[in-house]
PDB file of N, CA and C in Angstrom:
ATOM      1  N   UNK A   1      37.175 123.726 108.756  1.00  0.00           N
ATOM      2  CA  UNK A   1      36.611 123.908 107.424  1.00  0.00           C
ATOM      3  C   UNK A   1      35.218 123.275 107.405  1.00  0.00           C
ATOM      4  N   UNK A   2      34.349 124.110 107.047  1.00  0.00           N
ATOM      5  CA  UNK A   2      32.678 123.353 106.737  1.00  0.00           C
ATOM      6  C   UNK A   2      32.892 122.270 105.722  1.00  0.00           C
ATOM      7  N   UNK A   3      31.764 121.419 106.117  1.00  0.00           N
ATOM      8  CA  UNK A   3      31.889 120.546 104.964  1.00  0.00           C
ATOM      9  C   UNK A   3      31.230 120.761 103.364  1.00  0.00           C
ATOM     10  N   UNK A   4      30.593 122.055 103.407  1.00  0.00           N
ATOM     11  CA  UNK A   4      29.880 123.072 102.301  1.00  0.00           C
ATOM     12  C   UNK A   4      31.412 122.909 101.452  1.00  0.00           C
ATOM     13  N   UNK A   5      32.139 123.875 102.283  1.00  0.00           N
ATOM     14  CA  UNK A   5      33.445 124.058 101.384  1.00  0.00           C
ATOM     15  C   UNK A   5      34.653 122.909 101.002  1.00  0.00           C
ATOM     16  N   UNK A   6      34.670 122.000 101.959  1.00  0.00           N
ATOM     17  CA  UNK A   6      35.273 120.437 101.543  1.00  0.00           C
ATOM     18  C   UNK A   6      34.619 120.214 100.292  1.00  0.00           C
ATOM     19  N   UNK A   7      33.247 120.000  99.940  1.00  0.00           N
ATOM     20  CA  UNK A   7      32.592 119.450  99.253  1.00  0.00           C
ATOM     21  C   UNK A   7      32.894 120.134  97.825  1.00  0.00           C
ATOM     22  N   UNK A   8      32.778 121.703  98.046  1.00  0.00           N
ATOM     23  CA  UNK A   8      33.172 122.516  97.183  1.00  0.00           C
ATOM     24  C   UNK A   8      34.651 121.969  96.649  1.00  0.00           C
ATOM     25  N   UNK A   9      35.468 122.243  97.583  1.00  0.00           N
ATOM     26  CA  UNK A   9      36.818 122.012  96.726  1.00  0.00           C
ATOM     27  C   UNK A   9      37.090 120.913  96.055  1.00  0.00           C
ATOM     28  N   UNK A  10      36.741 119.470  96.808  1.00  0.00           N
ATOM     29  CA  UNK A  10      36.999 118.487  96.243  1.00  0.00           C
ATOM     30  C   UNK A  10      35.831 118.884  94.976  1.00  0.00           C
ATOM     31  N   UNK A  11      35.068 119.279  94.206  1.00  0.00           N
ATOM     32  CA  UNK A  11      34.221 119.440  93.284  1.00  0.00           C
ATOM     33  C   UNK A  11      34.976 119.903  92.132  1.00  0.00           C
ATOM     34  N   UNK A  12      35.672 121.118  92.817  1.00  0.00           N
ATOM     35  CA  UNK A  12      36.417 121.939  91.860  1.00  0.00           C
ATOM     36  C   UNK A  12      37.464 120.909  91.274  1.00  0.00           C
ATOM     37  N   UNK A  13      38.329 120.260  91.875  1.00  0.00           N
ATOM     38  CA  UNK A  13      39.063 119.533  91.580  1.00  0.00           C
ATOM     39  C   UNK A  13      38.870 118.564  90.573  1.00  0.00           C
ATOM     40  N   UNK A  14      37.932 117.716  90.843  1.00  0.00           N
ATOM     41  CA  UNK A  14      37.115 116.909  90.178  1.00  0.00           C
ATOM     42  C   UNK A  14      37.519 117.445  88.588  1.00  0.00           C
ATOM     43  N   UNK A  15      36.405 118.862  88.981  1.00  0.00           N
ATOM     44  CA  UNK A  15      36.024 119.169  87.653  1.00  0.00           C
ATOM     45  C   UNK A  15      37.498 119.611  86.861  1.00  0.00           C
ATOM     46  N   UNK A  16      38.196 120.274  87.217  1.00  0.00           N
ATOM     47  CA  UNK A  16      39.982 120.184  86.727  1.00  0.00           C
ATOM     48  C   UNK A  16      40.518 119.292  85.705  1.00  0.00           C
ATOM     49  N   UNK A  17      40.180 118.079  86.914  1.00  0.00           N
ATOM     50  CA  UNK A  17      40.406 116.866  86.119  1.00  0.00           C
ATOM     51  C   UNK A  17      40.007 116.012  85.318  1.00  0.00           C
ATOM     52  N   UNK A  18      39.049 116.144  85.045  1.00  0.00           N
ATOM     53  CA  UNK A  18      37.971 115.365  84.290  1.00  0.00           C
ATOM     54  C   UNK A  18      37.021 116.695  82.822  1.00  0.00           C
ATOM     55  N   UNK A  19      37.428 117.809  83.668  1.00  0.00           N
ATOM     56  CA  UNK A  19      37.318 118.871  82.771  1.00  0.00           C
ATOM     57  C   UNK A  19      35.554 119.151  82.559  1.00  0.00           C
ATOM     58  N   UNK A  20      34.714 118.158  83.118  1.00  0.00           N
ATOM     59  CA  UNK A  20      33.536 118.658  83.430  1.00  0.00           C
ATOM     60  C   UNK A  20      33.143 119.909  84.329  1.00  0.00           C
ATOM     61  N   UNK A  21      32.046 120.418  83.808  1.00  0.00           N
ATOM     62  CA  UNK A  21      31.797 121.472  84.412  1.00  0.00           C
ATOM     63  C   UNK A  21      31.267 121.703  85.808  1.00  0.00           C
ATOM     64  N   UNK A  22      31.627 122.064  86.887  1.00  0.00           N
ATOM     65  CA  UNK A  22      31.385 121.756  88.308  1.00  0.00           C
ATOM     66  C   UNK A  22      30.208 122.211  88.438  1.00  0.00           C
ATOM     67  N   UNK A  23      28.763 122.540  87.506  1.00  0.00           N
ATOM     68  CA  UNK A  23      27.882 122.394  87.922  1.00  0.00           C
ATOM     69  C   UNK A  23      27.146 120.908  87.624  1.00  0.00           C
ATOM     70  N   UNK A  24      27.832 120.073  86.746  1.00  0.00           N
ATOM     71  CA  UNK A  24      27.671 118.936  86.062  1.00  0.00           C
ATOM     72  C   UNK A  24      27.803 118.020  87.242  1.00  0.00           C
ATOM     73  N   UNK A  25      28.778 117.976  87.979  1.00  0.00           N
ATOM     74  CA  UNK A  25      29.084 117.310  88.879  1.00  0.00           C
ATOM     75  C   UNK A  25      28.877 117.261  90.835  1.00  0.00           C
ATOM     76  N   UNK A  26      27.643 115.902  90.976  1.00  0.00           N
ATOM     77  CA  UNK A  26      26.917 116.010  92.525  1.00  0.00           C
ATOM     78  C   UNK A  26      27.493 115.013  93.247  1.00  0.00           C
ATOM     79  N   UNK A  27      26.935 115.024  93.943  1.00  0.00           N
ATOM     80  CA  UNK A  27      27.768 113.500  95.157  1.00  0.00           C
ATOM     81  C   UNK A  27      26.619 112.680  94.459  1.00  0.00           C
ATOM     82  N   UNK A  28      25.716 112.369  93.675  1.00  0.00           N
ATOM     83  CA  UNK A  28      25.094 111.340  93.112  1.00  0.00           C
ATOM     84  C   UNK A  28      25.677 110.850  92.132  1.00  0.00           C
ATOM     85  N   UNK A  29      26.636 111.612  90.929  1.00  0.00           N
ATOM     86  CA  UNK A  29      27.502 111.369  89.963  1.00  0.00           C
ATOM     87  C   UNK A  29      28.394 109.875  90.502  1.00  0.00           C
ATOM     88  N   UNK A  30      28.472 108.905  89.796  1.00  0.00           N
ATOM     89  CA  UNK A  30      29.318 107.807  89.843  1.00  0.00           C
ATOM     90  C   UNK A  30      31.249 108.221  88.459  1.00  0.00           C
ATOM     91  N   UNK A  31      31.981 108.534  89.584  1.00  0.00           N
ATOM     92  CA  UNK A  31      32.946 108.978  88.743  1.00  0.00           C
ATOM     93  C   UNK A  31      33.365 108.255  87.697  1.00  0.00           C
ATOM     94  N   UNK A  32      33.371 106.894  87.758  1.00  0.00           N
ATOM     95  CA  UNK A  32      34.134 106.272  86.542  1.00  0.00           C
ATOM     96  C   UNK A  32      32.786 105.801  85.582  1.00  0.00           C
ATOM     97  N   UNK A  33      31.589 105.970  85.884  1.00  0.00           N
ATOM     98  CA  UNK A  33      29.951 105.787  84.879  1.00  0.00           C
ATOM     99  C   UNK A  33      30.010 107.494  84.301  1.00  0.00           C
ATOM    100  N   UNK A  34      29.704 108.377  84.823  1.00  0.00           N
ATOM    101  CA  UNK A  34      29.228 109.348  84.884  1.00  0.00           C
ATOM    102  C   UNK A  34      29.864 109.998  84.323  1.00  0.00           C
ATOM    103  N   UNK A  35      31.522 110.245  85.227  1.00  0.00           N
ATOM    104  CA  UNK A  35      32.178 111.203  85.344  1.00  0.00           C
ATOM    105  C   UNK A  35      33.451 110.760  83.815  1.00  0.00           C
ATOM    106  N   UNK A  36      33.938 109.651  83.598  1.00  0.00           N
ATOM    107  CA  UNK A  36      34.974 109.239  82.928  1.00  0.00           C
ATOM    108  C   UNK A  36      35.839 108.896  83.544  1.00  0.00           C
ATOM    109  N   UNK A  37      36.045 108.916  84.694  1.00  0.00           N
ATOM    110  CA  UNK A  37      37.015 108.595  85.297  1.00  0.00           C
ATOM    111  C   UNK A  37      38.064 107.783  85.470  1.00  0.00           C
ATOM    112  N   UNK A  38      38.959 107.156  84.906  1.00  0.00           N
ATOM    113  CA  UNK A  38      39.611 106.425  84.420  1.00  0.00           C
ATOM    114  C   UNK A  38      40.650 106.074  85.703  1.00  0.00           C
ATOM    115  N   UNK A  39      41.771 105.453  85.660  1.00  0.00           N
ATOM    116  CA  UNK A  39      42.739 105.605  86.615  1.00  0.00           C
ATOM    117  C   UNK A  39      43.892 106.226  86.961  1.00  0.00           C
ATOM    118  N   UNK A  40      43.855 106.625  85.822  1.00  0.00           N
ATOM    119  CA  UNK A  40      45.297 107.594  85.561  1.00  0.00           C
ATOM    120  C   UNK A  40      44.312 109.419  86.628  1.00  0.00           C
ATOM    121  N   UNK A  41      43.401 109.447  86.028  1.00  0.00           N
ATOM    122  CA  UNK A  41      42.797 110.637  86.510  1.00  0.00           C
ATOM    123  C   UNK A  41      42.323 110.101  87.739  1.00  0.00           C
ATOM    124  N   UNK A  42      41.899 109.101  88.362  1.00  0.00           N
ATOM    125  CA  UNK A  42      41.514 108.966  89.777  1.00  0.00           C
ATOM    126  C   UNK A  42      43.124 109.157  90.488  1.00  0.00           C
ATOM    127  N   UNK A  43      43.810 108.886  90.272  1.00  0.00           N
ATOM    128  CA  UNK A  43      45.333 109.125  90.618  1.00  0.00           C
ATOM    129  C   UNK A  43      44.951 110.567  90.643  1.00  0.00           C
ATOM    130  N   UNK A  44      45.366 111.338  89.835  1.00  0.00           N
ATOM    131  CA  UNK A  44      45.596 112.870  89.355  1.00  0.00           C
ATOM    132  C   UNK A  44      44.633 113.531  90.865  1.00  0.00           C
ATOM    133  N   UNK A  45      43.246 112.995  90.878  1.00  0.00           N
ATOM    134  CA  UNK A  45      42.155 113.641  92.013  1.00  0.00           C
ATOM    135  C   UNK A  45      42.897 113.423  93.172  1.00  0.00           C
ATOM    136  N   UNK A  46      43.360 111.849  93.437  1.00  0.00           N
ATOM    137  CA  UNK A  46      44.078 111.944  95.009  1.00  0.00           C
ATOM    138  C   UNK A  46      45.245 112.841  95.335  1.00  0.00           C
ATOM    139  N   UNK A  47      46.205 112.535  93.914  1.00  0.00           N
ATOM    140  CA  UNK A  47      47.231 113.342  94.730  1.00  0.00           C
ATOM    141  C   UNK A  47      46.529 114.917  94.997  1.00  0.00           C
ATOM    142  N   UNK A  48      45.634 115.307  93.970  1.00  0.00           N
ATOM    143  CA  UNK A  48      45.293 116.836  94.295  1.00  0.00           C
ATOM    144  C   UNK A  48      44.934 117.016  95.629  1.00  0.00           C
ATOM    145  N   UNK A  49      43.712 115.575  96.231  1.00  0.00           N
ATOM    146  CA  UNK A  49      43.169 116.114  97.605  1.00  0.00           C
ATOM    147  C   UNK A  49      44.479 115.945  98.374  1.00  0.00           C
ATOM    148  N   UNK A  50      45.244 114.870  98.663  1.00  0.00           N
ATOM    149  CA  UNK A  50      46.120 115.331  99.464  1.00  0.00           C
ATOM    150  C   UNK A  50      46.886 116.521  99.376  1.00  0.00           C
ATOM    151  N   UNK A  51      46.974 117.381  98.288  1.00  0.00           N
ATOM    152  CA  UNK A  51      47.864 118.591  98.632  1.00  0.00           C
ATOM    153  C   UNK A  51      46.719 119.424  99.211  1.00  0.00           C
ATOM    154  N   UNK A  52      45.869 119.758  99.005  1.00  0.00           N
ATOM    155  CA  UNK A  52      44.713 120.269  99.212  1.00  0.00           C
ATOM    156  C   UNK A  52      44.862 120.248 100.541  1.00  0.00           C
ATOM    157  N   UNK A  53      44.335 118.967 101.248  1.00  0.00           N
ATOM    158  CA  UNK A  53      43.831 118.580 102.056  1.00  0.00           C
ATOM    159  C   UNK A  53      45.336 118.101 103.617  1.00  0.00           C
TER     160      UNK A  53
END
């Protein structure tokens, strides 16, 4: 898998969870400043990448 499309998916995900719009969201974004990211939803992102991933 390129890392174009890693980057992509984990993005999509992101945005799922946090419900921002995946053009909103860069690898410069700080998830819990930026993004909202809380812990209940940083949970929610891992388990996603591990099924994902």
């Amino acid at each position: 898998m390129k890392a174009e499309t890693v980057e992509e998916e984990i993005i999509s995900i992101i945005s799922e969870v946090s419900g921002f719009d995946e053009k909103e969201i860069t690898t410069e974004k700080n998830l819990t400043e930026d993004l909202e990211i809380d812990s209940i939803k940083a949970i929610e992102i891992t388990v996603a990448l591990e099924k994902k991933f």
